[in-house]
PDB file of N, CA and C in Angstrom:
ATOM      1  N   UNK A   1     202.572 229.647 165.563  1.00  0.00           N
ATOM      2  CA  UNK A   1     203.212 229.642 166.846  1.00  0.00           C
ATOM      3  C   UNK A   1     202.970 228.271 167.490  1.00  0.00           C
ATOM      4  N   UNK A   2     204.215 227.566 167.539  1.00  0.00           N
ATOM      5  CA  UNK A   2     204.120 225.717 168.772  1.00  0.00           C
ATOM      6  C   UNK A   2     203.790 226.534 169.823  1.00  0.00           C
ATOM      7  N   UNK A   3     203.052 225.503 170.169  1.00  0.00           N
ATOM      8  CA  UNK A   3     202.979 224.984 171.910  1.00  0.00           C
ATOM      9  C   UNK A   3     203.195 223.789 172.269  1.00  0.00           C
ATOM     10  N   UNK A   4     204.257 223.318 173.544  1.00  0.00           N
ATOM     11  CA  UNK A   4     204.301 221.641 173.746  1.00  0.00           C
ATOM     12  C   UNK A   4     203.725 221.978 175.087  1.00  0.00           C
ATOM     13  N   UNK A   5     203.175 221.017 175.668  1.00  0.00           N
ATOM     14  CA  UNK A   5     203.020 219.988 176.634  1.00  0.00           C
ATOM     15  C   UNK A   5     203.108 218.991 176.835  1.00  0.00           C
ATOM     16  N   UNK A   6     204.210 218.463 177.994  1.00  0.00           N
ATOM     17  CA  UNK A   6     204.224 216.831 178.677  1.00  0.00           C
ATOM     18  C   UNK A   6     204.071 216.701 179.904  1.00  0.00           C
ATOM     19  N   UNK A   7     203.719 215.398 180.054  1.00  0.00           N
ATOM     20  CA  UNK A   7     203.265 214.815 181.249  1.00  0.00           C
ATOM     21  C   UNK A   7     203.447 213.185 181.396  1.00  0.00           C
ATOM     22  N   UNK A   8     203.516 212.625 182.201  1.00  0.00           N
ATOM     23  CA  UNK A   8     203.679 211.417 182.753  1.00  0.00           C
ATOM     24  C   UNK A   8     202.299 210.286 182.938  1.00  0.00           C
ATOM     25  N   UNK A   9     202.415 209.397 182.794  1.00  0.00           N
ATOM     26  CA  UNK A   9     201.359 208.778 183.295  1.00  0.00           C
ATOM     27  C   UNK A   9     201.515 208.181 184.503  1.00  0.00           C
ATOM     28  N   UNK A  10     200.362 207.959 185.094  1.00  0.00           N
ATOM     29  CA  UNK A  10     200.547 207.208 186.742  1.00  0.00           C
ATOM     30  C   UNK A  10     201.420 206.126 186.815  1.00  0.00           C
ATOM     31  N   UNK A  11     201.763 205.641 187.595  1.00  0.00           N
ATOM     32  CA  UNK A  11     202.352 204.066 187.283  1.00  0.00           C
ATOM     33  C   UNK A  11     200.990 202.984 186.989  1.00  0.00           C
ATOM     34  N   UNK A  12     201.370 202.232 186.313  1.00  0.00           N
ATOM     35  CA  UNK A  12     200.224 201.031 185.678  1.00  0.00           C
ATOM     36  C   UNK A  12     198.913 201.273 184.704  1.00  0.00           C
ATOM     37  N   UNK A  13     199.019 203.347 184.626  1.00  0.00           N
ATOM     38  CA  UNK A  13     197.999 204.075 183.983  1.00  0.00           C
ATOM     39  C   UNK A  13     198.292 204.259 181.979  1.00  0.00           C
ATOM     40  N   UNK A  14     199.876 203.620 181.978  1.00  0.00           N
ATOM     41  CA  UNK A  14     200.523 203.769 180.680  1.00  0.00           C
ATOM     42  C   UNK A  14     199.637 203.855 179.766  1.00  0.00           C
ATOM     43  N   UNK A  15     198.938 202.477 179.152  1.00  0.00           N
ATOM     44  CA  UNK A  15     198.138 201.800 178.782  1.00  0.00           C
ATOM     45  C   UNK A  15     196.882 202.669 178.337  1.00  0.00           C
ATOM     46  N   UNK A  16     196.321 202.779 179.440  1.00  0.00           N
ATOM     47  CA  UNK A  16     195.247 203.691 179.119  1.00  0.00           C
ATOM     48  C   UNK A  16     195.521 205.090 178.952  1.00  0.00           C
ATOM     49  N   UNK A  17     196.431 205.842 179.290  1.00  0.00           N
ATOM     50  CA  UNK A  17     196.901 207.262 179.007  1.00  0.00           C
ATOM     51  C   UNK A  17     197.121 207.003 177.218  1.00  0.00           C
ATOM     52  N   UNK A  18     197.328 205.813 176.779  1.00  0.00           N
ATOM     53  CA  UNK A  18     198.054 206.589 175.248  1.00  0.00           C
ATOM     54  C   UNK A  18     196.965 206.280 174.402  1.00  0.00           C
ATOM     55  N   UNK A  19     196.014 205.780 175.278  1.00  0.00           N
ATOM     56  CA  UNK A  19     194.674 205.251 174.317  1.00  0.00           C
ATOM     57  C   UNK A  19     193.634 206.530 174.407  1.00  0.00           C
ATOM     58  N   UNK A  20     193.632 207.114 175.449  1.00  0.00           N
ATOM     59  CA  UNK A  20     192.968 208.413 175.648  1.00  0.00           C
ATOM     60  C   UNK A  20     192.645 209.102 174.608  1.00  0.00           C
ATOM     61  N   UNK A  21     193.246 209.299 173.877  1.00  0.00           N
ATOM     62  CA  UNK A  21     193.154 210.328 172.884  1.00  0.00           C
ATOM     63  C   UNK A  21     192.135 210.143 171.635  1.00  0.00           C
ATOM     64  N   UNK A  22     192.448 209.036 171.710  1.00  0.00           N
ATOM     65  CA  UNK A  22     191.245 208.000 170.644  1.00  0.00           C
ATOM     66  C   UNK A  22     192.664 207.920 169.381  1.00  0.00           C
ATOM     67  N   UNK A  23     191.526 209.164 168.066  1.00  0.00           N
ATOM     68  CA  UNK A  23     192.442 208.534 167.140  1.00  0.00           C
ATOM     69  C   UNK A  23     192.492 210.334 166.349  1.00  0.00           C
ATOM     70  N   UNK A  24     193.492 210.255 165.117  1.00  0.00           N
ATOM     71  CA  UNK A  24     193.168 211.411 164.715  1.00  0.00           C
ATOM     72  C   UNK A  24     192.072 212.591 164.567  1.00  0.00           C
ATOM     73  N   UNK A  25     190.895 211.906 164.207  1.00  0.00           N
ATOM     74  CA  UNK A  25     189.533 213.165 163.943  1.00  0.00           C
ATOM     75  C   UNK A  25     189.358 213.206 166.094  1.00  0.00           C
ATOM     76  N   UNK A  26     189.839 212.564 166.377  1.00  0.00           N
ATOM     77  CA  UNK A  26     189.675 213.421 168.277  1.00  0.00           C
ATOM     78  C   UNK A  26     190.669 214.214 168.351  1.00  0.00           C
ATOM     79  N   UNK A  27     191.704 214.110 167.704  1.00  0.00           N
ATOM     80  CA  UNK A  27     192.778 215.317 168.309  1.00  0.00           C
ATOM     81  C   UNK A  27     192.689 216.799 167.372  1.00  0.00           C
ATOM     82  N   UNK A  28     192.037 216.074 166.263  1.00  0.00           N
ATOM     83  CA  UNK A  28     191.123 217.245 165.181  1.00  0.00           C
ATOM     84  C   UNK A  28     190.194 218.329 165.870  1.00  0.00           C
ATOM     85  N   UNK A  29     189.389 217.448 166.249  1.00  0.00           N
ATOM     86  CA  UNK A  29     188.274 218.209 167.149  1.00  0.00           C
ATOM     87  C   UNK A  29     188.963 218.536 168.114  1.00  0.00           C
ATOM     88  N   UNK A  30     190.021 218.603 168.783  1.00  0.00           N
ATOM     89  CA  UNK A  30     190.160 219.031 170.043  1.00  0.00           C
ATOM     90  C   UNK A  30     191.329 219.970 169.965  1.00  0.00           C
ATOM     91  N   UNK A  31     191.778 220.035 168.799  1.00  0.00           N
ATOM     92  CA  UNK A  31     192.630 221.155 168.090  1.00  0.00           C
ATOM     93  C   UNK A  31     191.281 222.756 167.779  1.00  0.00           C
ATOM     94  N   UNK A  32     190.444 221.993 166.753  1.00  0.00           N
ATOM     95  CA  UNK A  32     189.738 223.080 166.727  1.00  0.00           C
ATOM     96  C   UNK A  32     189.153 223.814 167.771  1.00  0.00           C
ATOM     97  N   UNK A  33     188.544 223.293 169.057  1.00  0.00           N
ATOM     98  CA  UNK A  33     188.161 223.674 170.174  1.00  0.00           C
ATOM     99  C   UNK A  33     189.201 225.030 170.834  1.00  0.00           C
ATOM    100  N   UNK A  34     190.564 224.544 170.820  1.00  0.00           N
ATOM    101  CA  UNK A  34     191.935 225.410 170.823  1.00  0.00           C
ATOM    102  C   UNK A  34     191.827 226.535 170.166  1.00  0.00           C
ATOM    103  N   UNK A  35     191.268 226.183 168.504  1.00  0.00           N
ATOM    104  CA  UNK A  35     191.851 227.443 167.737  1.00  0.00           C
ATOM    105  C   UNK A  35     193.426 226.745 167.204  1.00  0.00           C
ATOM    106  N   UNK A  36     193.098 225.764 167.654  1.00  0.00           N
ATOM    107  CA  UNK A  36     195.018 225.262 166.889  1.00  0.00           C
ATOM    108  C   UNK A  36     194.717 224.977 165.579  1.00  0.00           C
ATOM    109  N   UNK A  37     195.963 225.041 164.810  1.00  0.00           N
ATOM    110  CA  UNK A  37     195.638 224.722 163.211  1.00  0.00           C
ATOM    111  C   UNK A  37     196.264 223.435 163.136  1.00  0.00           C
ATOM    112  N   UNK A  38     196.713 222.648 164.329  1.00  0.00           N
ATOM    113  CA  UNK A  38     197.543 221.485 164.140  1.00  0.00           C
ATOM    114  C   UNK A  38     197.602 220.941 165.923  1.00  0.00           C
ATOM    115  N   UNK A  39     197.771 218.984 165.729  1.00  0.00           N
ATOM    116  CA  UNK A  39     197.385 218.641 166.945  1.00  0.00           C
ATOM    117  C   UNK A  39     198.470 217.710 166.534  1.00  0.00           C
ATOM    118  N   UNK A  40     200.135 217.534 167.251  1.00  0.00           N
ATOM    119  CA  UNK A  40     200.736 216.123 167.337  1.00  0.00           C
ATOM    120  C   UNK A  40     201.027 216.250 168.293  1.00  0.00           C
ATOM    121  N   UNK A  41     200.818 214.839 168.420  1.00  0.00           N
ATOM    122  CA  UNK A  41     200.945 214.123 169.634  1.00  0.00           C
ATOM    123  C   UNK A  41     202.129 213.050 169.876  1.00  0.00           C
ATOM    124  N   UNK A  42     202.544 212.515 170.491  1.00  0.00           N
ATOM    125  CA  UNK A  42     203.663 211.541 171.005  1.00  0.00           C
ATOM    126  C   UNK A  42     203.674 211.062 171.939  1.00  0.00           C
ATOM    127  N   UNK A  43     203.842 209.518 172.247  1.00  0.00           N
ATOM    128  CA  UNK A  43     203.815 208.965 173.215  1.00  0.00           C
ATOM    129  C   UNK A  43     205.204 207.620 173.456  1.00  0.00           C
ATOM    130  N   UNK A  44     205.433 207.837 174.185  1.00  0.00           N
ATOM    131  CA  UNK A  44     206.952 206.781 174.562  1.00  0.00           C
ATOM    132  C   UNK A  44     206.590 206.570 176.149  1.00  0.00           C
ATOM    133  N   UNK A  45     207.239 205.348 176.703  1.00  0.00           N
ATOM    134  CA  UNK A  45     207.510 204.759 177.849  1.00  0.00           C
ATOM    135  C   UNK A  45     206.590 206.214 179.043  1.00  0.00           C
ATOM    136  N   UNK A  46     205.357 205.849 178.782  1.00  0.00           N
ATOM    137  CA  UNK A  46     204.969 206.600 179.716  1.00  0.00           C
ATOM    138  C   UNK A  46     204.564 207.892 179.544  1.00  0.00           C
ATOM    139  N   UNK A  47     205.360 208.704 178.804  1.00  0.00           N
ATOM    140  CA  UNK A  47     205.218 210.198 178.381  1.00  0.00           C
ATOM    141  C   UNK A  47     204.772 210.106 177.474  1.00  0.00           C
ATOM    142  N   UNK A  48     203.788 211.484 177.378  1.00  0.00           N
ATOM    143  CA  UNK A  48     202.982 212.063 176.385  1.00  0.00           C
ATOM    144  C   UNK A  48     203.300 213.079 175.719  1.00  0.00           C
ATOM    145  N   UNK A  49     203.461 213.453 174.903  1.00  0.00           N
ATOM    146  CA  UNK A  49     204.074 215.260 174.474  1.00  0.00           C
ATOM    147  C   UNK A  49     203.362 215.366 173.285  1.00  0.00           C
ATOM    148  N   UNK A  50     202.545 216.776 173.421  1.00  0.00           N
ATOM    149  CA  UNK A  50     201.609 217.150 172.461  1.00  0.00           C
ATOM    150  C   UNK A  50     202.316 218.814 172.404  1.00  0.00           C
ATOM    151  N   UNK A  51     202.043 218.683 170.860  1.00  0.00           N
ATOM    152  CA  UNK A  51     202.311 219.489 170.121  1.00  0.00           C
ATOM    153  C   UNK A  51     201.537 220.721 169.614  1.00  0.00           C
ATOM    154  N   UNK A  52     200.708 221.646 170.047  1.00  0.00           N
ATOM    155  CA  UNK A  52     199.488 222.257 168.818  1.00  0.00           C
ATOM    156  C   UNK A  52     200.590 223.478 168.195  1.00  0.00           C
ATOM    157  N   UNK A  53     200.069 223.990 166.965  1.00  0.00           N
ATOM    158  CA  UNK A  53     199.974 224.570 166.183  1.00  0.00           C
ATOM    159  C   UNK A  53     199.049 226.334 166.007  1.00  0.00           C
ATOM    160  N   UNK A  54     199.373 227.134 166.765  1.00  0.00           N
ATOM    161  CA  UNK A  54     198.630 228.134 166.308  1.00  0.00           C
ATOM    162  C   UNK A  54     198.690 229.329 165.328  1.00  0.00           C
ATOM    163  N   UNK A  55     197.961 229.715 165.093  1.00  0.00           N
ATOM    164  CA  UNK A  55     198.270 230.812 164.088  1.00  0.00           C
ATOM    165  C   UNK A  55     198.794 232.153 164.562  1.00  0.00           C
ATOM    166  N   UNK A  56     199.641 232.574 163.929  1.00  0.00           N
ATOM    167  CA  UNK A  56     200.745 233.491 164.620  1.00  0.00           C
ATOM    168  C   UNK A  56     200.031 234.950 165.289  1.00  0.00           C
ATOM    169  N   UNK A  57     198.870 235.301 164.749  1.00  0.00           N
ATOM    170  CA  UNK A  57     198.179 235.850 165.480  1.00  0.00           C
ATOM    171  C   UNK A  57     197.405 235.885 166.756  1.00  0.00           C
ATOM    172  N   UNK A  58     197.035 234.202 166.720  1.00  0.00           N
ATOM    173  CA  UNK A  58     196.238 234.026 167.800  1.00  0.00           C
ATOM    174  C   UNK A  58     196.647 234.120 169.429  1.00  0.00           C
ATOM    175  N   UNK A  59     195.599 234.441 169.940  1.00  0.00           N
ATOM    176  CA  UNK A  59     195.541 233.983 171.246  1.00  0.00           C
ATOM    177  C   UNK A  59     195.121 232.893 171.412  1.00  0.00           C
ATOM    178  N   UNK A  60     195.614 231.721 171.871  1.00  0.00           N
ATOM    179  CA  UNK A  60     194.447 230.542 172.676  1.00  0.00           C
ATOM    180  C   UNK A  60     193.825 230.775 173.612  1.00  0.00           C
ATOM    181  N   UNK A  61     192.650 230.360 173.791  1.00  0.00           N
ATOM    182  CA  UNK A  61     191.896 230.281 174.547  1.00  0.00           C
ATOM    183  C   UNK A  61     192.318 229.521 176.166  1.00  0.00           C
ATOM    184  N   UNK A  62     191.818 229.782 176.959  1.00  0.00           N
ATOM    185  CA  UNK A  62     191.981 228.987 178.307  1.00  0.00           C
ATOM    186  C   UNK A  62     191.523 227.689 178.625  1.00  0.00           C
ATOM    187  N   UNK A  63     192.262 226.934 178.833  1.00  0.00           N
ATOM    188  CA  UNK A  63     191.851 225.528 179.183  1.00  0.00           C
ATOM    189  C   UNK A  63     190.207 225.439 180.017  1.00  0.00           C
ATOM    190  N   UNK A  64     190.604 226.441 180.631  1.00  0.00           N
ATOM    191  CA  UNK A  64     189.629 226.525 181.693  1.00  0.00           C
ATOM    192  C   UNK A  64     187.887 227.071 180.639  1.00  0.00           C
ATOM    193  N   UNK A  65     187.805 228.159 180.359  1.00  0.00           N
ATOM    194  CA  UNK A  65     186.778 228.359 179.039  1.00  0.00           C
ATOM    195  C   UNK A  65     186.599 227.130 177.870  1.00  0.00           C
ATOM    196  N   UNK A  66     187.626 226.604 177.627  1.00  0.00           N
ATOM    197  CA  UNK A  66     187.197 225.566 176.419  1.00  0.00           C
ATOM    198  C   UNK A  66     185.960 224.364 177.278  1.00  0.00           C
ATOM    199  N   UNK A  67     186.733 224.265 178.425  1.00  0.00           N
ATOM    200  CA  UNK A  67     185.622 223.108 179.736  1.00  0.00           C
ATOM    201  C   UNK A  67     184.240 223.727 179.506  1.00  0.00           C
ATOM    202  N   UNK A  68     184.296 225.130 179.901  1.00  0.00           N
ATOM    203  CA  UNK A  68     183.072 225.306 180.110  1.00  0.00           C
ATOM    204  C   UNK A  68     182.389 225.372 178.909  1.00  0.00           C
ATOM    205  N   UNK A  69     182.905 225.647 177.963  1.00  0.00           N
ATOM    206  CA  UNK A  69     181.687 225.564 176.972  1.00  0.00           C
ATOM    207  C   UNK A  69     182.258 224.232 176.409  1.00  0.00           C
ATOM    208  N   UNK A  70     182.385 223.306 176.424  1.00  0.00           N
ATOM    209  CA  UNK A  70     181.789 221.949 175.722  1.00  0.00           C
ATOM    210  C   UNK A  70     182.225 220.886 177.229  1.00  0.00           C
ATOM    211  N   UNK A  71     180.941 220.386 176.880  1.00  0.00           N
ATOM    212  CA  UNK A  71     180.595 219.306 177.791  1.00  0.00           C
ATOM    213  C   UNK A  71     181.758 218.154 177.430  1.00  0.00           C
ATOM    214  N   UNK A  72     181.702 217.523 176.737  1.00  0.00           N
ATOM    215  CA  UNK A  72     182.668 216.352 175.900  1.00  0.00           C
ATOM    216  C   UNK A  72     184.321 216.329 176.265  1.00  0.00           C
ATOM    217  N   UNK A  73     184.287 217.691 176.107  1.00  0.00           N
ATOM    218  CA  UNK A  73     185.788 218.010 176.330  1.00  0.00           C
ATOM    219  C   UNK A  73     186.137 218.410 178.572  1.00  0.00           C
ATOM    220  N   UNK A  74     184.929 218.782 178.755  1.00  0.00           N
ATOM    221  CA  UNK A  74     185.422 218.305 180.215  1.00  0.00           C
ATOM    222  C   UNK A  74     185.352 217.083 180.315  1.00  0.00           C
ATOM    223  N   UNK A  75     184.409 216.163 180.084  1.00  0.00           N
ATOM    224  CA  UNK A  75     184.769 214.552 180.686  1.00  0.00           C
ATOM    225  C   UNK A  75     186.280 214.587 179.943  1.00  0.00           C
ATOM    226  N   UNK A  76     186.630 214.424 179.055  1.00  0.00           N
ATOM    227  CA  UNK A  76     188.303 214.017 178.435  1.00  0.00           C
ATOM    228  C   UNK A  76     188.790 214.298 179.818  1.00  0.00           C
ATOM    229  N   UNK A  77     188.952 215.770 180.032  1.00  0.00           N
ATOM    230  CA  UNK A  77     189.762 216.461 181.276  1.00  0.00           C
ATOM    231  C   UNK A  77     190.280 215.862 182.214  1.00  0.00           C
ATOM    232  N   UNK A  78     188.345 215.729 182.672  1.00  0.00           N
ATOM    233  CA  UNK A  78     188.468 214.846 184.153  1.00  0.00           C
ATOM    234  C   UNK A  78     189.097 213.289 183.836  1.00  0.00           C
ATOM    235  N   UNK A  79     188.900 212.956 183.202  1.00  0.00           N
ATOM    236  CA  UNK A  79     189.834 211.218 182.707  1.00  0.00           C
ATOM    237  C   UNK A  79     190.765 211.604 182.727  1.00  0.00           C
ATOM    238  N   UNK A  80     191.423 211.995 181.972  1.00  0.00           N
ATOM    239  CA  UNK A  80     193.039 212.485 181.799  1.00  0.00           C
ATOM    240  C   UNK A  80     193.846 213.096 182.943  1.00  0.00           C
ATOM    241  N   UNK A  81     192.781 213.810 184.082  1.00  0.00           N
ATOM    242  CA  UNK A  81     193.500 214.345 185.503  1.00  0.00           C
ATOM    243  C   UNK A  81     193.888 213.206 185.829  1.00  0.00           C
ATOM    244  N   UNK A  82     192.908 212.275 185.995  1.00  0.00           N
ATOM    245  CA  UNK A  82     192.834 210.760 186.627  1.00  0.00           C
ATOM    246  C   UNK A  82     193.959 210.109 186.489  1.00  0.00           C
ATOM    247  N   UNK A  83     194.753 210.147 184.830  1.00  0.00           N
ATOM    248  CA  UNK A  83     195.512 209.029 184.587  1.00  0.00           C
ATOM    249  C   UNK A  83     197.250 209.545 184.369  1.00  0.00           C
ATOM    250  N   UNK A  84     197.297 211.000 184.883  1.00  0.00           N
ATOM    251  CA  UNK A  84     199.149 211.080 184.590  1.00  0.00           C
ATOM    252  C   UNK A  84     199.073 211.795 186.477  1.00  0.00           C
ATOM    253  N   UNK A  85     200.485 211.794 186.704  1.00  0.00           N
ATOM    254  CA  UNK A  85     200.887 212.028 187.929  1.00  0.00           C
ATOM    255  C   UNK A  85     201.064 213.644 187.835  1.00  0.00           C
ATOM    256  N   UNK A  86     200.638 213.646 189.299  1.00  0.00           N
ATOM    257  CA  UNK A  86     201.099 214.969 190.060  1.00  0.00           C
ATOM    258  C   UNK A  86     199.463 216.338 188.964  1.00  0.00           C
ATOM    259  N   UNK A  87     198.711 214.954 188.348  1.00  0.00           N
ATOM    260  CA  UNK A  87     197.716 215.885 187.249  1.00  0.00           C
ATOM    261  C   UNK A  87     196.954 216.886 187.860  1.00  0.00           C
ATOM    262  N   UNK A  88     195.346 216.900 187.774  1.00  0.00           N
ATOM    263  CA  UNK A  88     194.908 218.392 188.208  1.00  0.00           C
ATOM    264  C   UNK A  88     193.237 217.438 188.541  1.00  0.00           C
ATOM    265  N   UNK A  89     192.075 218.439 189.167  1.00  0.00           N
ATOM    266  CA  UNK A  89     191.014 218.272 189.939  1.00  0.00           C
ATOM    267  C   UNK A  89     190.542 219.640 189.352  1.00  0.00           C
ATOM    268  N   UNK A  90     189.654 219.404 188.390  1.00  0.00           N
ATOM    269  CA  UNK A  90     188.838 220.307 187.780  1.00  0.00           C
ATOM    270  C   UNK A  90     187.654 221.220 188.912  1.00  0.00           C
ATOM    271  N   UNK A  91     187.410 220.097 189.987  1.00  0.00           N
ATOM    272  CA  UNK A  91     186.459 220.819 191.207  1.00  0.00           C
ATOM    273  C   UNK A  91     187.633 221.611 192.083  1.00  0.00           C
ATOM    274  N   UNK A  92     188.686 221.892 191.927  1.00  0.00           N
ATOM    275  CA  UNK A  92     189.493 222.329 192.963  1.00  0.00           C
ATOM    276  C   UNK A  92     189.769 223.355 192.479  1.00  0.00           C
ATOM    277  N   UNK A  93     189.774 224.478 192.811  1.00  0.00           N
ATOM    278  CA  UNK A  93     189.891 226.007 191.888  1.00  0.00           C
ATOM    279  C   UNK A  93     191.509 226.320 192.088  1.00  0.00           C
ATOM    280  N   UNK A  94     192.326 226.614 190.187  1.00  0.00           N
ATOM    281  CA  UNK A  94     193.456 226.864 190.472  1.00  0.00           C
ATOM    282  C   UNK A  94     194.081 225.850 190.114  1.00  0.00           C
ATOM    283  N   UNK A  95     193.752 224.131 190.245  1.00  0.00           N
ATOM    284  CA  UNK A  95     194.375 223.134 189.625  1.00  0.00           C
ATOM    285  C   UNK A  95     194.685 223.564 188.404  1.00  0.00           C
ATOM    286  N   UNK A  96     193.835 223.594 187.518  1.00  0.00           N
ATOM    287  CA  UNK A  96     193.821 223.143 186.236  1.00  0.00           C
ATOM    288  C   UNK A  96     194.985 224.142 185.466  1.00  0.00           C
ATOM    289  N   UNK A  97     195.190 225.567 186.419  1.00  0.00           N
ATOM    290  CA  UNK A  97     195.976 226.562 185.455  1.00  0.00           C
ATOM    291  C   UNK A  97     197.633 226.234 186.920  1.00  0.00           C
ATOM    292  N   UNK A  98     197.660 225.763 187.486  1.00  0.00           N
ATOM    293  CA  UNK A  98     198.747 225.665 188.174  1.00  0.00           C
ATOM    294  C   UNK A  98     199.534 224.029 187.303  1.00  0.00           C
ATOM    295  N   UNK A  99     198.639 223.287 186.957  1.00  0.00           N
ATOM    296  CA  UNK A  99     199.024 221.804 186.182  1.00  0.00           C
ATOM    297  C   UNK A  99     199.335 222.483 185.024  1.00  0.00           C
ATOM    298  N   UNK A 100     198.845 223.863 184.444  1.00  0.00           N
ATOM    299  CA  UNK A 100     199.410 224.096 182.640  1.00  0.00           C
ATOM    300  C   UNK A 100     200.829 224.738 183.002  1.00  0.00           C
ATOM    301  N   UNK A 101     200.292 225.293 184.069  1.00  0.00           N
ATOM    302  CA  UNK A 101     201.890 226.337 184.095  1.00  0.00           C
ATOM    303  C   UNK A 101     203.015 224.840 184.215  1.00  0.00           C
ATOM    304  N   UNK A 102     203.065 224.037 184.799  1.00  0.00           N
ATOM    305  CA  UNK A 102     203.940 222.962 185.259  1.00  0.00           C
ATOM    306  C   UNK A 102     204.377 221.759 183.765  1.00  0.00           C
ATOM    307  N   UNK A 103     203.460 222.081 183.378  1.00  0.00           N
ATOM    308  CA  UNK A 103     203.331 221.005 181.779  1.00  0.00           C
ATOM    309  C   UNK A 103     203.930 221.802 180.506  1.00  0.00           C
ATOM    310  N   UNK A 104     203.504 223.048 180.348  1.00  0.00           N
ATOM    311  CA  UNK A 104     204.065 223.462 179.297  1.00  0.00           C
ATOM    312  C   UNK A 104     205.665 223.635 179.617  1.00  0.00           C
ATOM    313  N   UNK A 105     205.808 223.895 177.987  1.00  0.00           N
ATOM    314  CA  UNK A 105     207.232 223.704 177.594  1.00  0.00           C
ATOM    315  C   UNK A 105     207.838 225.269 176.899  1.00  0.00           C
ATOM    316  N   UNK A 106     208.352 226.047 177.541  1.00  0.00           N
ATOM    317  CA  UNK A 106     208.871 227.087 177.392  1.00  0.00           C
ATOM    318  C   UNK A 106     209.447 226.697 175.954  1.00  0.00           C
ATOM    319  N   UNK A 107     209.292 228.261 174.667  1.00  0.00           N
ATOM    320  CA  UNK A 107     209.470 227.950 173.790  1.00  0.00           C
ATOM    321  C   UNK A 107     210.843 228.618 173.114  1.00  0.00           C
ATOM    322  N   UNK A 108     212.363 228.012 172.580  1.00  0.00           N
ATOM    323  CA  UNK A 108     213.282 228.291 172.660  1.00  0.00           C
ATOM    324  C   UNK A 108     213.700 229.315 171.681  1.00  0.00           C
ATOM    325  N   UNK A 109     213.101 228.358 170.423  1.00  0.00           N
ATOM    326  CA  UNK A 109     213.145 228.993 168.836  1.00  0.00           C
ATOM    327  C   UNK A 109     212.351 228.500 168.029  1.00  0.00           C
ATOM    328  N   UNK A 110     211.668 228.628 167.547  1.00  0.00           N
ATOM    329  CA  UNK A 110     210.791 228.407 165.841  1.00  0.00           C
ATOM    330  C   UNK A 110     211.311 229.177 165.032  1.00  0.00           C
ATOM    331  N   UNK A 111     212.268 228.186 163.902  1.00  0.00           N
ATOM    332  CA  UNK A 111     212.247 228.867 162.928  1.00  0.00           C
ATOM    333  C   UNK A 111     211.743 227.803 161.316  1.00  0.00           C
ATOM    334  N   UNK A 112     212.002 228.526 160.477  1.00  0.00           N
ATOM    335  CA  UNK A 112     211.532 227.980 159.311  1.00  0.00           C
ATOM    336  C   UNK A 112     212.059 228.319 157.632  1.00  0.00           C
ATOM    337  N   UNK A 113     212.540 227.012 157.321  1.00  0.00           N
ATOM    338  CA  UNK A 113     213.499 227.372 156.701  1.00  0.00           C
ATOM    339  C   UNK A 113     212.991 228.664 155.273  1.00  0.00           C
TER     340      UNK A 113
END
C-alpha cells in the first residue's frame, strides 16, 4: 500500500530542505521506523514528495508515536518543521497531525501489472 506526501520549502530554505534527508541508509532507517518496506523520495524547484511503501496489511504507525520513541527522529522533525512552509511545532498539540492531514496525498489507484 503507497503513501505520498508533499510539501514546499520556505523561500531561501530550498537548499537545505533537499539536503535534509542525508542520503539513502537515512531514508532506510526512517522507512523502517514507519514499518515502510520502501522510502522514495523526490525533490524539484522547491518541492519534496516522498513516497513510502507499506505492506498491504499494515497499519502505520503515528507520526506522533514514532517521535516519541526515538530521540533522532524527533530532532529530523523539529528541523524539517523549520524548513517547508505553512510546516508544524512539535510543542504545539495538534500541529503535527493537522500538517499530515494537509500533506498527504489521497490515494487514487494502485495497481500492478
Amino acid at each position: 500500500m503507497p503513501a505520498a506526501v508533499t510539501f514546499q520549502a520556505k523561500p531561501g530554505k530550498e537548499e537545505e530542505l533537499e539536503q535534509l534527508p542525508g542520503d539513502p541508509e537515512a531514508g532506510r532507517w526512517a522507512a523502517g521506523l514507519q514499518g515502510a518496506a520502501r522510502n522514495t523520495l523526490f525533490f524539484a524547484r522547491g518541492r519534496m514528495i516522498r513516497v513510502l511503501e507499506f505492506p498491504d496489511d499494515a497499519e502505520p504507525p503515528s507520526m506522533s508515536d514514532v517521535i516519541q520513541q526515538n530521540p533522532d527522529f524527533e530532532r529530523f522533525m523539529r528541523k524539517l518543521g523549520s524548513l517547508i512552509e505553512n510546516g508544524f511545532d512539535l510543542d504545539s498539540p495538534g500541529s503535527l497531525e493537522e500538517f499530515s492531514g494537509r500533506i498527504t496525498c489521497p490515494l487514487i489507484f494502485d495497481v500492478r501489472p
